[in-house]
C-alpha atoms as a PDB file:
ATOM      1  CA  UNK A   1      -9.599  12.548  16.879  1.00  0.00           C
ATOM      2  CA  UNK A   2      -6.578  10.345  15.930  1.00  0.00           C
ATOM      3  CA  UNK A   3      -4.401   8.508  18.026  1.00  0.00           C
ATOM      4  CA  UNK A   4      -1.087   7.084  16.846  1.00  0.00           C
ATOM      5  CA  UNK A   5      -1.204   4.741  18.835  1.00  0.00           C
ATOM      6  CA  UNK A   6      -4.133   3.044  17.744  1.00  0.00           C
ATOM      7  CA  UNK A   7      -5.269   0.936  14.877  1.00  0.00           C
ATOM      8  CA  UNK A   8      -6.373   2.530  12.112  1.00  0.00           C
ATOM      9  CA  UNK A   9      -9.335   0.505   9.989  1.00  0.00           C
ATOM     10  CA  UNK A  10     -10.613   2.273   6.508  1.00  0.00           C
ATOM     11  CA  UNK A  11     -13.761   1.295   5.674  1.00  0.00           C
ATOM     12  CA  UNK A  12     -15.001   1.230   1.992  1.00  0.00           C
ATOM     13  CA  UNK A  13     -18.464   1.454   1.027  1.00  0.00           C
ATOM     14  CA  UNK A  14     -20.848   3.606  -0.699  1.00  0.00           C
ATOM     15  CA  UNK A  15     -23.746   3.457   1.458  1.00  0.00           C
ATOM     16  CA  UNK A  16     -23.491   6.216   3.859  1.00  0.00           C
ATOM     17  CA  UNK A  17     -25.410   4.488   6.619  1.00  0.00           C
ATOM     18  CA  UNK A  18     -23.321   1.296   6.959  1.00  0.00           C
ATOM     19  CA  UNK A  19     -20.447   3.747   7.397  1.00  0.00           C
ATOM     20  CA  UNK A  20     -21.881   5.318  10.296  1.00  0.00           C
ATOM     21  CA  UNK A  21     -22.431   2.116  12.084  1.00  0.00           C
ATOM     22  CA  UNK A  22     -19.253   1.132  11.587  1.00  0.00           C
ATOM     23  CA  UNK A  23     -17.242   4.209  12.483  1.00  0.00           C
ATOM     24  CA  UNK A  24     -19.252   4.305  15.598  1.00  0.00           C
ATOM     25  CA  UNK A  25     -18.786   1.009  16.580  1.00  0.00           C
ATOM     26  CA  UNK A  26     -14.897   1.193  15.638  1.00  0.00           C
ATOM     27  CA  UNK A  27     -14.305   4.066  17.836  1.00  0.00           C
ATOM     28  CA  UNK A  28     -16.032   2.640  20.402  1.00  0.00           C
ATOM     29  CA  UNK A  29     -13.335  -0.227  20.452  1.00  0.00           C
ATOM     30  CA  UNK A  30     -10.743   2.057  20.601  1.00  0.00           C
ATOM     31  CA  UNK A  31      -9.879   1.493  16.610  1.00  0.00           C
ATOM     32  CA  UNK A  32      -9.253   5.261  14.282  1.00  0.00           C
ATOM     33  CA  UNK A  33     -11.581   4.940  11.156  1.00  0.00           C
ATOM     34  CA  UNK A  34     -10.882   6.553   7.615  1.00  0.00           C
ATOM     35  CA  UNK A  35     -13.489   6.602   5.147  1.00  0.00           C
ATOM     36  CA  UNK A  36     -13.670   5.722   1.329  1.00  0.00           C
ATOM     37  CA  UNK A  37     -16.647   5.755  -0.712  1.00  0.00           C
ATOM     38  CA  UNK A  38     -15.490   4.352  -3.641  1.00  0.00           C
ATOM     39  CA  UNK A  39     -12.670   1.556  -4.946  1.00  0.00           C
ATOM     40  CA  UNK A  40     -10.709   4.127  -7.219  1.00  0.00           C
ATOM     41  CA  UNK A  41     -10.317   6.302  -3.610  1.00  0.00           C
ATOM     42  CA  UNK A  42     -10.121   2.855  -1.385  1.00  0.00           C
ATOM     43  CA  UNK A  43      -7.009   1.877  -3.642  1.00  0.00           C
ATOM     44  CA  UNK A  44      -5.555   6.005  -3.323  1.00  0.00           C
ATOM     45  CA  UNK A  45      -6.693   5.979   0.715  1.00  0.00           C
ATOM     46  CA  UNK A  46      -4.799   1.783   1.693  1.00  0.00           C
ATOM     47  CA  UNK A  47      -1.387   3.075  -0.388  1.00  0.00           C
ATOM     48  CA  UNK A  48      -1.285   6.535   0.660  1.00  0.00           C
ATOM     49  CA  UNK A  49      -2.224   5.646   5.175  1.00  0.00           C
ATOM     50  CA  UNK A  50      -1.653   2.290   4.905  1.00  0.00           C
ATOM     51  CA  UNK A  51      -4.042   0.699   7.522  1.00  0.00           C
ATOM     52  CA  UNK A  52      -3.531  -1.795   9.222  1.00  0.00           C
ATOM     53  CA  UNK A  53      -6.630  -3.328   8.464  1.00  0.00           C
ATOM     54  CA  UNK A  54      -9.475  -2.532   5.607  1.00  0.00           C
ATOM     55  CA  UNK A  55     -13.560  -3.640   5.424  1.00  0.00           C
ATOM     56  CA  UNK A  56     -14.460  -3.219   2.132  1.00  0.00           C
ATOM     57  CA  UNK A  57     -17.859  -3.860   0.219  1.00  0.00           C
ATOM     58  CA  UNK A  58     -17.781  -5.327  -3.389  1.00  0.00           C
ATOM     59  CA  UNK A  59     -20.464  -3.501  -4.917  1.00  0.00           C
ATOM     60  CA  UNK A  60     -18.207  -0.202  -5.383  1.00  0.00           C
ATOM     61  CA  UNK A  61     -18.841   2.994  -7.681  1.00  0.00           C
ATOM     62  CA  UNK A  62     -15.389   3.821 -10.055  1.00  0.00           C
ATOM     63  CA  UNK A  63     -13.997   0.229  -9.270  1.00  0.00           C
ATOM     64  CA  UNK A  64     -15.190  -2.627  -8.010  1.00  0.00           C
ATOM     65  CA  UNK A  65     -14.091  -4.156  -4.401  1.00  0.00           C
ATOM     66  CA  UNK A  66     -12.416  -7.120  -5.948  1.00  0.00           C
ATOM     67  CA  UNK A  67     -10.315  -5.179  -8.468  1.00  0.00           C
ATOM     68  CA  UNK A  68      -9.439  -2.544  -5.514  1.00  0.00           C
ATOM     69  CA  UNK A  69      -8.749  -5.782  -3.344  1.00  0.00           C
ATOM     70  CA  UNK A  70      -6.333  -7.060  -5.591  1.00  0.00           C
ATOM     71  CA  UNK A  71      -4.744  -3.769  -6.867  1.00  0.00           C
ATOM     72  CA  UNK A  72      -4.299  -3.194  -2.997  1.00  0.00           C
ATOM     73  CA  UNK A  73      -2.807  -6.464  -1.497  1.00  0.00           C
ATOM     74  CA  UNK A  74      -0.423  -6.730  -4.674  1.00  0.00           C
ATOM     75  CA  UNK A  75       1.204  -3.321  -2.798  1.00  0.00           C
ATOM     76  CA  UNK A  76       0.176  -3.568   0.843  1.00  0.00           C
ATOM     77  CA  UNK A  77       0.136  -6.768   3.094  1.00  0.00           C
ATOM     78  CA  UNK A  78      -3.059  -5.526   5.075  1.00  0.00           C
ATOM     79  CA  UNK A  79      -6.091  -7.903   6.259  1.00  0.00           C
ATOM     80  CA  UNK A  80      -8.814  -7.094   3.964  1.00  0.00           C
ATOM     81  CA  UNK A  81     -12.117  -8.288   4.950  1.00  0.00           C
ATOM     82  CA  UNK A  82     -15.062  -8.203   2.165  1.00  0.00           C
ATOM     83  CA  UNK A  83     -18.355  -6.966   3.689  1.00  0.00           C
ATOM     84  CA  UNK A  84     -21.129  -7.814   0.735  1.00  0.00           C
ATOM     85  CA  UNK A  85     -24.709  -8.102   0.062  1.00  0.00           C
ATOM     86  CA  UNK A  86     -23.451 -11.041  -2.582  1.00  0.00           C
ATOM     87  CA  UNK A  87     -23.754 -14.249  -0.643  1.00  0.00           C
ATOM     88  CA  UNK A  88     -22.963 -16.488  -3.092  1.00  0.00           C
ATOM     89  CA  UNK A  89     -20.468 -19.085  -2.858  1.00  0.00           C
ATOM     90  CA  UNK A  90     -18.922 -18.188  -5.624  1.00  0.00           C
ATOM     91  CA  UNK A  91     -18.277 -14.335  -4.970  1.00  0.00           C
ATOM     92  CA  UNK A  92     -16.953 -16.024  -1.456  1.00  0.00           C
ATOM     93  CA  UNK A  93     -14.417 -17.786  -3.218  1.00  0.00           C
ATOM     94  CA  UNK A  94     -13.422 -15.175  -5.694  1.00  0.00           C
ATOM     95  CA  UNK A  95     -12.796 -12.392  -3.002  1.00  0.00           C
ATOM     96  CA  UNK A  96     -10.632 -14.965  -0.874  1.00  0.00           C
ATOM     97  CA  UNK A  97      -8.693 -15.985  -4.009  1.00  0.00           C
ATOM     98  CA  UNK A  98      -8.229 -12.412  -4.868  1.00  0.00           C
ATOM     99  CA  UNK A  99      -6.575 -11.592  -1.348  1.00  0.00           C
ATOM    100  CA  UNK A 100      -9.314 -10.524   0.860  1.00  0.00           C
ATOM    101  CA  UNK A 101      -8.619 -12.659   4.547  1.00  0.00           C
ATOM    102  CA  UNK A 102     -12.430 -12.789   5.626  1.00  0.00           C
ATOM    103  CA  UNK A 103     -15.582 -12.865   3.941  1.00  0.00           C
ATOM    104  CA  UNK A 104     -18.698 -11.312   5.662  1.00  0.00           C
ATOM    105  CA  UNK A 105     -22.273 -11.769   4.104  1.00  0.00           C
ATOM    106  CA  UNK A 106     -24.616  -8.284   4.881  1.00  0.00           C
ATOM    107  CA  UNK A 107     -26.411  -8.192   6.945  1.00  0.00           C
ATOM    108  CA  UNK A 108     -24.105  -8.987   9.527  1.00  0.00           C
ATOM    109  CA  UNK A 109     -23.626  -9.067  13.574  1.00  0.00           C
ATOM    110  CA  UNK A 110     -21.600  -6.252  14.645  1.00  0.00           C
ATOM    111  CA  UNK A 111     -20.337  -8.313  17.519  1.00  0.00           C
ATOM    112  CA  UNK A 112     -19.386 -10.635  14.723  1.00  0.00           C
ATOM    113  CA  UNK A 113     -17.576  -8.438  12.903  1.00  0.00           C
ATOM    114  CA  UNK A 114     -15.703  -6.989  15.823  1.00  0.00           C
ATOM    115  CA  UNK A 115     -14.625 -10.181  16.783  1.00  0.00           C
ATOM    116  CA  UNK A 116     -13.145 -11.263  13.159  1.00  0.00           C
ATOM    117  CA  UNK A 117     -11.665  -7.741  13.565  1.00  0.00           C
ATOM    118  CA  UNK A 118      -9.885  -8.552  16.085  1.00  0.00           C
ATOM    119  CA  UNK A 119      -9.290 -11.660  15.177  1.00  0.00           C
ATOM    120  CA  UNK A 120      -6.942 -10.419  12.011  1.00  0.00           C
ATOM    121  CA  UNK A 121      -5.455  -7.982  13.334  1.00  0.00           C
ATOM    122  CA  UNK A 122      -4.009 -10.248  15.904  1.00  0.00           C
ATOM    123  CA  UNK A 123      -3.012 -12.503  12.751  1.00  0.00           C
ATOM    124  CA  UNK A 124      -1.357  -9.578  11.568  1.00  0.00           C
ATOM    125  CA  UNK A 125       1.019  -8.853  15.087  1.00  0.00           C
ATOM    126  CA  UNK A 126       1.552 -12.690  14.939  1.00  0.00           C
ATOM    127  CA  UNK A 127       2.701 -12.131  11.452  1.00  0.00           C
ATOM    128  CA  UNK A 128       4.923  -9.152  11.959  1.00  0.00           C
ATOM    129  CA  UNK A 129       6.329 -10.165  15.247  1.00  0.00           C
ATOM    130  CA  UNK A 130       7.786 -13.891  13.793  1.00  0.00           C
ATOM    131  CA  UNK A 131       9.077 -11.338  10.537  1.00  0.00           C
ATOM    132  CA  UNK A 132      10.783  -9.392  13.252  1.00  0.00           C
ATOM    133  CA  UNK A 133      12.360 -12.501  14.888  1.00  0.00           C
ATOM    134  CA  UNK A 134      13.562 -13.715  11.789  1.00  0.00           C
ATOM    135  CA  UNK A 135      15.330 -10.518  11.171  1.00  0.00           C
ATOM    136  CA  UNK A 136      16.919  -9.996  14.288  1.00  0.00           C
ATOM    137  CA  UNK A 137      17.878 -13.644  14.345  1.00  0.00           C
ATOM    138  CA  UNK A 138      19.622 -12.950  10.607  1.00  0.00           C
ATOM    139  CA  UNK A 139      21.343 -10.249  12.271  1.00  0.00           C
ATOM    140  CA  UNK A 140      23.162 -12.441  15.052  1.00  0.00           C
ATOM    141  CA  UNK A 141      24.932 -14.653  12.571  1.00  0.00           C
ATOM    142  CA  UNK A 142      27.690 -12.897  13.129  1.00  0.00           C
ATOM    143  CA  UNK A 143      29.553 -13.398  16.415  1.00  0.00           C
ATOM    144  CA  UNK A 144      32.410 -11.147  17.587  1.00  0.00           C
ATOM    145  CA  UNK A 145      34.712 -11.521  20.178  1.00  0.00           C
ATOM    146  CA  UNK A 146      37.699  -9.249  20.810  1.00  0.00           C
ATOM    147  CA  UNK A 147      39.216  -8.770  17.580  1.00  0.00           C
ATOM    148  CA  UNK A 148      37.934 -11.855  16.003  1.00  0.00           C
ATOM    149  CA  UNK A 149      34.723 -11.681  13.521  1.00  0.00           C
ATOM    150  CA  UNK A 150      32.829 -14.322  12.732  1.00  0.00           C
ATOM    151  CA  UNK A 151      29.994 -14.493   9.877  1.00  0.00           C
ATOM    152  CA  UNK A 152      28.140 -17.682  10.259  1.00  0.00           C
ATOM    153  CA  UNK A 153      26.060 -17.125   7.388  1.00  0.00           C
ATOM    154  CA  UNK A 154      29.179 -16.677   4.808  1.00  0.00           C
ATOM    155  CA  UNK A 155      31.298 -18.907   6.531  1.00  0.00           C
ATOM    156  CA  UNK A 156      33.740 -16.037   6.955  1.00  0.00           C
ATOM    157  CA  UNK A 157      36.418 -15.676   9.615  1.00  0.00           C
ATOM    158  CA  UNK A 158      38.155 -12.316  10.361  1.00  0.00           C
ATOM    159  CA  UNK A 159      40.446 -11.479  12.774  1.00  0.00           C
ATOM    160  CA  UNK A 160      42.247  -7.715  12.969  1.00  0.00           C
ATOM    161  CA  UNK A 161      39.853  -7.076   9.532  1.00  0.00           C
ATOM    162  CA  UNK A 162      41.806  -9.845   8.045  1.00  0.00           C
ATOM    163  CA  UNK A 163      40.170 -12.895   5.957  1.00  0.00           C
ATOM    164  CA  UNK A 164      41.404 -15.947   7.609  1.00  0.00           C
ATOM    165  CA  UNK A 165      40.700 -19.803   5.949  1.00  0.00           C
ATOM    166  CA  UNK A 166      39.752 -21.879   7.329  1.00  0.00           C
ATOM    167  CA  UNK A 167      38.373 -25.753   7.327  1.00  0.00           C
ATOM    168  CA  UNK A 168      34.731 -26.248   7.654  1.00  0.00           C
ATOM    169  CA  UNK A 169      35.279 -28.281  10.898  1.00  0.00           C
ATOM    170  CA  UNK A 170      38.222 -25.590  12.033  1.00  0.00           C
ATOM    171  CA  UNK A 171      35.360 -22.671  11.441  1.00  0.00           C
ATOM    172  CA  UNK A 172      32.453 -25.382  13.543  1.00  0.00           C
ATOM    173  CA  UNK A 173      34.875 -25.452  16.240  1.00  0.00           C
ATOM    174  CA  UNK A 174      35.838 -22.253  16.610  1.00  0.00           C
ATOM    175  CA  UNK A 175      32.114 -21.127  15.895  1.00  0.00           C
ATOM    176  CA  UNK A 176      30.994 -23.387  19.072  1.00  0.00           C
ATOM    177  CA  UNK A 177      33.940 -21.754  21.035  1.00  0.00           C
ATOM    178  CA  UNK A 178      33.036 -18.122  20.224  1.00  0.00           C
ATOM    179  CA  UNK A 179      29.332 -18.527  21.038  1.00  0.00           C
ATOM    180  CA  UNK A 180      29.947 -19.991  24.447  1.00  0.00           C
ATOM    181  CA  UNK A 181      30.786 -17.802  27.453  1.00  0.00           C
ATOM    182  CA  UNK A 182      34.116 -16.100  27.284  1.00  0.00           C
ATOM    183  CA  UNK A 183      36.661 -18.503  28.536  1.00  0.00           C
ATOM    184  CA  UNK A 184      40.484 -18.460  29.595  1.00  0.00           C
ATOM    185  CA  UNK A 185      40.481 -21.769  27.353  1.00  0.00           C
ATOM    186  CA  UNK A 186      39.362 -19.470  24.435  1.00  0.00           C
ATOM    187  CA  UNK A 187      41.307 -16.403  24.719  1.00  0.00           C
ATOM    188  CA  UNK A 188      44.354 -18.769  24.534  1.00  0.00           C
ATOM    189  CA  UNK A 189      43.639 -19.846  21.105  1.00  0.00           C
ATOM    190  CA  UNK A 190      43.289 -17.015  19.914  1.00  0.00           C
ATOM    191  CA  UNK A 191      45.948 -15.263  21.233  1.00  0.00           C
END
């Protein structure tokens, strides 16, 4: 059953088995799975429902995890977290170079992996949420008051739709005035 609400996690492997342990163990987090079993469908599957977060093994059928990995994060900025049989440093360090977030050697701890589950997608809200501030702090550069218009990022002052010029310390000051609490003091300069 699939929740909207919830996180959804596609897991990528060919061995049927390690997707059953990890669907169950998903679910019984409270996380929806979807299922690929190889890297041509994993790369299809991450574009088409865009998880928000994807295990995938290296050792793929059609296309290997690290091509899929890197065909999917140049799209999609989703944690990707490498679950492989190759424990070699150097596969390590060629999956995290490619994109993948997190590394994890099989066999592995399922209370491990839960955890460094968790653990990115809380990354990820971190992530979005300070994207989100930034945007909505972009949007208050602008201050308006009455029929006055200021855009503090272009330096722009309107007043009735009009451009007005002004000085750079004329537009500080009346910047400084417009942000503060309306004040008789302020509605007399610009009336």
């Amino acid at each position: 059953m699939y929740d909207e609400d919830k996180k959804t996690i596609l897991i990528v492997d060919d061995e049927q088995s390690i997707i059953d342990i990890l669907v169950y163990n998903l679910k019984k987090e409270g996380y929806n799975t979807i299922e690929a079993n190889d890297g041509m469908a994993a790369v299809e599957i991450a574009l088409e429902k865009k998880p928000d977060l994807i295990l995938l093994d290296i050792m793929l059928p059609k296309m290997d995890g690290l091509t899929a990995c890197k065909k999917i994060k140049n799209t999609l900025n989703v944690p990707i977290l490498i679950l492989s049989a190759k424990d070699e440093e150097l596969d390590k360090i060629v999956g995290l170079e490619l994109g993948a977030d997190d590394y994890i050697t099989k066999p592995f701890s399922v209370r491990e992996l839960m955890a460094r589950v968790k653990a990115n997608l809380r990354k990820l809200e971190a992530t979005e949420k300070s994207q989100a501030d930034n945007r909505e702090e972009k949007s208050q550069h602008k201050i308006e008051v009455g029929d006055l218009l200021l855009d503090v990022d272009r330096f722009e002052v309107k007043v009735r739709g009009e451009k007005v010029d002004l000085t750079v310390r004329e537009f500080e000051v009346l910047k400084y005035l417009a942000s503060q609490p309306r004040t008789n003091c302020f509605k007399r300069i610009i009336t």
